[in-house]
C-alpha atoms as a PDB file:
ATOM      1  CA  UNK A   1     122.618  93.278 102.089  1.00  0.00           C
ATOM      2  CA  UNK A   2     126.246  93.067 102.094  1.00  0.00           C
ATOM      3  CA  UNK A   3     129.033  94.906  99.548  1.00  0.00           C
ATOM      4  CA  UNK A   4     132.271  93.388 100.135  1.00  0.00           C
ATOM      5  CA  UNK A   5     134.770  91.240  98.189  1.00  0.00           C
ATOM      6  CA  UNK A   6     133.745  88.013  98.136  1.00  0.00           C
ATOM      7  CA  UNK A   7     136.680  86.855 100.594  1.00  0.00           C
ATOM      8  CA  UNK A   8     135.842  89.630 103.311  1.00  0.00           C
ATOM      9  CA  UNK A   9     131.925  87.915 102.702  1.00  0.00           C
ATOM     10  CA  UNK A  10     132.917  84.756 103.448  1.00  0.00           C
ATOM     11  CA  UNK A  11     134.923  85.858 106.594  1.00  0.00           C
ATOM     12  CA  UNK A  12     131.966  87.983 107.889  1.00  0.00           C
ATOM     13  CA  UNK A  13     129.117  85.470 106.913  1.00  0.00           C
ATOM     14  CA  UNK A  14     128.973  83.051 109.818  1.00  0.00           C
ATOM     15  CA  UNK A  15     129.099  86.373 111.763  1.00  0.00           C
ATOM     16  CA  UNK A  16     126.138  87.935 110.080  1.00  0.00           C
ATOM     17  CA  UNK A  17     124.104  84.729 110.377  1.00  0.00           C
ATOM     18  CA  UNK A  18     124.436  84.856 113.967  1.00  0.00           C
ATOM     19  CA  UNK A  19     121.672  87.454 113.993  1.00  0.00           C
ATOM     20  CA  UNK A  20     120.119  87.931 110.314  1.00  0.00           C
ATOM     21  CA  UNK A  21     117.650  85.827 109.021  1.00  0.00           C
ATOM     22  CA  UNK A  22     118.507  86.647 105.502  1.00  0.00           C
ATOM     23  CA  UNK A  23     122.034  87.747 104.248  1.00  0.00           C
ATOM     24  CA  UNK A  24     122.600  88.974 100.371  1.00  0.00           C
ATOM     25  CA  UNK A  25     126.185  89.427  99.477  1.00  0.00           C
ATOM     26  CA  UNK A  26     125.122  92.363  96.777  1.00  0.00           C
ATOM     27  CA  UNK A  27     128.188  93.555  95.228  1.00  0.00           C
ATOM     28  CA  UNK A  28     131.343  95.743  96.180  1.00  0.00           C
ATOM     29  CA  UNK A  29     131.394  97.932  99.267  1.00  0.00           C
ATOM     30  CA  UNK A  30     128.783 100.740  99.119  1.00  0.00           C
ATOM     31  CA  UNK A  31     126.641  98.070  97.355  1.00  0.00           C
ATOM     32  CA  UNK A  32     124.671  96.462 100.279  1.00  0.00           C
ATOM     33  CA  UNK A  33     124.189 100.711 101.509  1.00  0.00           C
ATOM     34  CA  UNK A  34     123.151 101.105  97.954  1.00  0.00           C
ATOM     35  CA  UNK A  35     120.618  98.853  97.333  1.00  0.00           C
ATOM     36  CA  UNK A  36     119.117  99.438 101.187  1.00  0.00           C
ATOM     37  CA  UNK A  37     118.572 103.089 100.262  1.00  0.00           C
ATOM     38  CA  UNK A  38     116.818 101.993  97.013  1.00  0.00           C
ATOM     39  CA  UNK A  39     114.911  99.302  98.610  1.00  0.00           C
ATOM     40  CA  UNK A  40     113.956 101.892 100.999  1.00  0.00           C
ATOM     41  CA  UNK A  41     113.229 104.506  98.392  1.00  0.00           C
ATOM     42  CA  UNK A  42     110.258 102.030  97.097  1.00  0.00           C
ATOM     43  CA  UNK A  43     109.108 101.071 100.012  1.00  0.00           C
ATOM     44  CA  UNK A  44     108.397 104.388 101.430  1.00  0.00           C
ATOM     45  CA  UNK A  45     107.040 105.692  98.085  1.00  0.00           C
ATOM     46  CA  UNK A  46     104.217 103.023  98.509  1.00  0.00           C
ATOM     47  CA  UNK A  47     103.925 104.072 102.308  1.00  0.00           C
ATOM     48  CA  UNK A  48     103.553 107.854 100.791  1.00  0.00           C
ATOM     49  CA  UNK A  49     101.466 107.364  98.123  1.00  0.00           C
ATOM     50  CA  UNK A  50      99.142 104.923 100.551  1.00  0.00           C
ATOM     51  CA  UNK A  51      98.577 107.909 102.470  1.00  0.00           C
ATOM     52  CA  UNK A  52      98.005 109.903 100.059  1.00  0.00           C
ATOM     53  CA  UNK A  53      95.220 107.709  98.290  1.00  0.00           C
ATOM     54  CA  UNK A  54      93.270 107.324 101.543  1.00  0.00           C
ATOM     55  CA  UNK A  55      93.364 111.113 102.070  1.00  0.00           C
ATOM     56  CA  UNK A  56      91.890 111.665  98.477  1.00  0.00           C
ATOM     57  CA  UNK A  57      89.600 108.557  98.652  1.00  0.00           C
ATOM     58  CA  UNK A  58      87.994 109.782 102.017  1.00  0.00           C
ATOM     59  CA  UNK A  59      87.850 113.294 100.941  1.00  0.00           C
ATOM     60  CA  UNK A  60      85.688 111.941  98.180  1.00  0.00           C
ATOM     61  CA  UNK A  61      83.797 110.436  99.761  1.00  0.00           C
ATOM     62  CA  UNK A  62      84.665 107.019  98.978  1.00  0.00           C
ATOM     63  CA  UNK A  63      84.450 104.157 102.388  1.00  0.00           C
ATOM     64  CA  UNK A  64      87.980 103.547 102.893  1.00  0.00           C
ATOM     65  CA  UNK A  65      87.042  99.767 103.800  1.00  0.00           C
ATOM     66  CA  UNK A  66      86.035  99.633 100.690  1.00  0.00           C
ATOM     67  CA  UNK A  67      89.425 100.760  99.082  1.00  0.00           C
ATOM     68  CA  UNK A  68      91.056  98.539 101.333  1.00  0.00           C
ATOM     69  CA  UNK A  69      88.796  95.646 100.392  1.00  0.00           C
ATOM     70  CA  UNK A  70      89.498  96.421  96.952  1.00  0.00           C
ATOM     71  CA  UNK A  71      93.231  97.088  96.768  1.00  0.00           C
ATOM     72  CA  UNK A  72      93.868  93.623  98.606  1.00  0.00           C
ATOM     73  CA  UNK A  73      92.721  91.574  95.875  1.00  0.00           C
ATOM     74  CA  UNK A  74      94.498  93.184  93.471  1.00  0.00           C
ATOM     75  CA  UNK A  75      98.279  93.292  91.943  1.00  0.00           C
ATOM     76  CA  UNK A  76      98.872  96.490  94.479  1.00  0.00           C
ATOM     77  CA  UNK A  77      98.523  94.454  97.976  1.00  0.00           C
ATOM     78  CA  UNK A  78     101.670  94.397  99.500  1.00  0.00           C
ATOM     79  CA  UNK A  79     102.626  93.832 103.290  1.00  0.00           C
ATOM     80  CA  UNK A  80     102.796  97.393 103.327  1.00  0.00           C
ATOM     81  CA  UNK A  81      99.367  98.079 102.120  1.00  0.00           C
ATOM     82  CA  UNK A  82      98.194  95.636 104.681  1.00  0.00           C
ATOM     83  CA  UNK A  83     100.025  97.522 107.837  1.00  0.00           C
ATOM     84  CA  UNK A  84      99.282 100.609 106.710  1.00  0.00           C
ATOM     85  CA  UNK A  85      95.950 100.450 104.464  1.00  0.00           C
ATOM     86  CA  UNK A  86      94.622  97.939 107.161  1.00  0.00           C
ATOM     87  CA  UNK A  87      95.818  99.830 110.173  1.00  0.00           C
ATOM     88  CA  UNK A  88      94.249 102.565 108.570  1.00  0.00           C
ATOM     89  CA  UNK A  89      90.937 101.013 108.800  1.00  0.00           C
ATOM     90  CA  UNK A  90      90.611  99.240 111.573  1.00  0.00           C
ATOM     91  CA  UNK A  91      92.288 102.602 113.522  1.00  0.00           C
ATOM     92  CA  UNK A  92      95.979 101.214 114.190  1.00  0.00           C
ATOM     93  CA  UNK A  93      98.373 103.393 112.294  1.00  0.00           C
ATOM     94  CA  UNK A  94     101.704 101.653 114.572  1.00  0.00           C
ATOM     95  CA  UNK A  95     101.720  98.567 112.138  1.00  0.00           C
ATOM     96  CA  UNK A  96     104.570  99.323 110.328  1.00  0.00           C
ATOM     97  CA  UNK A  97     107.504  99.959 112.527  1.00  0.00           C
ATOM     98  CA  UNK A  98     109.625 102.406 111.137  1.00  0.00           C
ATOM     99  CA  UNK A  99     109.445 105.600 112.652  1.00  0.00           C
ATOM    100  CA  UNK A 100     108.945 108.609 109.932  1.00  0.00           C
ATOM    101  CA  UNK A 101     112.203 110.321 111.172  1.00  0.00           C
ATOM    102  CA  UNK A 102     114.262 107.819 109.448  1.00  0.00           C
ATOM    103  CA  UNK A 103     112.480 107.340 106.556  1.00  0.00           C
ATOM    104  CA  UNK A 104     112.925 111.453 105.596  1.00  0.00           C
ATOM    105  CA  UNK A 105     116.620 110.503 107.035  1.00  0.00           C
ATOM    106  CA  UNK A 106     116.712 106.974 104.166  1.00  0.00           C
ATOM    107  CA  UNK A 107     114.819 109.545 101.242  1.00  0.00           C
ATOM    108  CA  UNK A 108     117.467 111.892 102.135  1.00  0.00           C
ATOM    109  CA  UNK A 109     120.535 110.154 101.625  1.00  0.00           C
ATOM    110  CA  UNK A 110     118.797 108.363  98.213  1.00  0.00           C
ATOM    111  CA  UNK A 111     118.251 111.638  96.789  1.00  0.00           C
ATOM    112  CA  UNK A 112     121.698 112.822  97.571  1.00  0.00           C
ATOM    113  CA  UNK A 113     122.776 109.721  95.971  1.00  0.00           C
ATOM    114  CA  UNK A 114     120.600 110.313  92.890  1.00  0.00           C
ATOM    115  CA  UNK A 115     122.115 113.578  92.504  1.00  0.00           C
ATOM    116  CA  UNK A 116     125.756 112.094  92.976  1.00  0.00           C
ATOM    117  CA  UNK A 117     125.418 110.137  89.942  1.00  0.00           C
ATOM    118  CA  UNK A 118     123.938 112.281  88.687  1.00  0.00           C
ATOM    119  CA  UNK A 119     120.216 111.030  87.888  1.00  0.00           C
ATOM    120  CA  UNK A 120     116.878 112.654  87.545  1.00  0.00           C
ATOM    121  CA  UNK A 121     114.961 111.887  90.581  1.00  0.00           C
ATOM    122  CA  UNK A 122     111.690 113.627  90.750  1.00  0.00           C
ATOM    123  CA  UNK A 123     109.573 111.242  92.558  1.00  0.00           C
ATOM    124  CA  UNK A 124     112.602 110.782  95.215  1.00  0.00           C
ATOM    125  CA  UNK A 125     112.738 114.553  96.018  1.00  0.00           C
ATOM    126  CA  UNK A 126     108.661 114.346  95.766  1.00  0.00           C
ATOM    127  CA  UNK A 127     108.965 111.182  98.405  1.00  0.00           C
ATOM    128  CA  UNK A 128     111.381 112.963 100.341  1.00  0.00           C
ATOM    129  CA  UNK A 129     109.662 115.739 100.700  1.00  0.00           C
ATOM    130  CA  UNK A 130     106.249 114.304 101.884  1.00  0.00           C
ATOM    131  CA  UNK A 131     108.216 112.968 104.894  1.00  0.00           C
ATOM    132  CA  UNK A 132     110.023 115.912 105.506  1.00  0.00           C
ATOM    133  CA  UNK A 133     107.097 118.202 105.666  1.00  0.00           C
ATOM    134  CA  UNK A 134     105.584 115.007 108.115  1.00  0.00           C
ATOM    135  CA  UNK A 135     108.464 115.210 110.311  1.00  0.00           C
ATOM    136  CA  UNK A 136     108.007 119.678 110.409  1.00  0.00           C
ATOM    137  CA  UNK A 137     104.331 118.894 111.300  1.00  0.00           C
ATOM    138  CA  UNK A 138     105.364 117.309 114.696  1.00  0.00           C
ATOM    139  CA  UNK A 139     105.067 113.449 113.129  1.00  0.00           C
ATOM    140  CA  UNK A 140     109.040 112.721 113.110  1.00  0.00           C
ATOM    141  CA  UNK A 141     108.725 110.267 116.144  1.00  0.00           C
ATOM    142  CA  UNK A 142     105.778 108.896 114.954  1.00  0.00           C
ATOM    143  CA  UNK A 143     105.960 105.484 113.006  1.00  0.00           C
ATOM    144  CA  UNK A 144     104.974 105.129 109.037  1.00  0.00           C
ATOM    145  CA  UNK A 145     101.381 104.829 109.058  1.00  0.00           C
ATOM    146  CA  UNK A 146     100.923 108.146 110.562  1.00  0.00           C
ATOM    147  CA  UNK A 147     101.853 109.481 107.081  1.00  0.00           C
ATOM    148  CA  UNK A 148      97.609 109.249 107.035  1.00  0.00           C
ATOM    149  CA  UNK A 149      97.649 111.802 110.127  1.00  0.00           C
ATOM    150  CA  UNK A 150      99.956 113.955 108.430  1.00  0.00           C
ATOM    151  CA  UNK A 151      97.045 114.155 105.581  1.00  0.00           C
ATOM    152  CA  UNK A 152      95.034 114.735 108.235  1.00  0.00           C
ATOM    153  CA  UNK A 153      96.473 117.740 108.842  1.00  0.00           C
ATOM    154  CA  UNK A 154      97.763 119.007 105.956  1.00  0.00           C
ATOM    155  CA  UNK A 155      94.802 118.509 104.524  1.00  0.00           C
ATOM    156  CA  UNK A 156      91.821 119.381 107.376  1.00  0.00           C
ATOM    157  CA  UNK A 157      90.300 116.229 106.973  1.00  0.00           C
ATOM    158  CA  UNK A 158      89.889 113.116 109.313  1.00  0.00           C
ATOM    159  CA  UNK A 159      90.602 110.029 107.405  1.00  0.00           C
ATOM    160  CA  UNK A 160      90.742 107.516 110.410  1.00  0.00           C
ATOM    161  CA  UNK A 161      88.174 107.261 112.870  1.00  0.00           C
ATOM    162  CA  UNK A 162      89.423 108.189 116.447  1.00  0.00           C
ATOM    163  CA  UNK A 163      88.237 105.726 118.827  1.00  0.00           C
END
């Protein structure tokens, strides 16, 4: 995701393709930084709320293969329902490899962002702070799918089985 003029783009292209396997020319500079935070934003909304579902689904009671099972044939499976629903399951929350440090660092810039426009950003401060309060519960270093283990604790349950 690149903001530049489109002259600079062209000039820095055969550079970036040296090492990306996909290159977006996006807008102006600050658009490429834009639209990474906002990408990120959703991304790590869906890792959030992920979490979040398997900690209420397995505090009803409710298998969490069977939520799994379900949510993958449906409109909601994503690649990141797979690493971190699936890794969830089958015990393997280091599927997704972004550590939860950054992501609070990513929410953190988008909401300051939000605010600079200013918009209304509820569910970004809401995002932001799930992984914030992950990151003061010793989980920082820790990569996305412990956002479950973070339930875990926040919440006194076990939601994946610890082999």
């Amino acid at each position: 995701m690149v903001g530049a003029d489109e002259a600079t783009f062209e000039k820095v292209k055969p550079v970036l393709a040296a090492f990306c396997e996909n290159i977006f020319h996006v807008g102006p500079p600050g658009a490429g930084h834009t639209l990474k935070l906002v990408n990120n934003f959703m991304a790590l909304t869906i890792a959030a709320s992920i979490a979040e579902a398997f900690a209420v689904a397995s505090k009803a009671g409710v298998r969490l293969d069977k939520l799994f099972e379900v949510v993958s044939q449906g409109a909601l499976n994503s690649p990141m329902f797979q690493m971190i629903g699936g890794g969830a399951v089958h015990g393997d929350l280091t599927r997704m490899k972004f550590s939860i440090v950054n992501a609070a660092k990513d929410l953190r810039y988008y909401t300051h962002l939000a605010e600079s426009l200013p918009i209304a950003s509820f569910v970004g401060e809401a995002v932001h702070q799930s992984f914030a309060q992950a990151v003061a519960l010793g989980f920082g270093d820790k990569l996305l799918g412990s956002m479950i283990e973070a339930q875990e604790k926040v919440n006194s349950i076990e939601i994946v089985k610890k082999r």
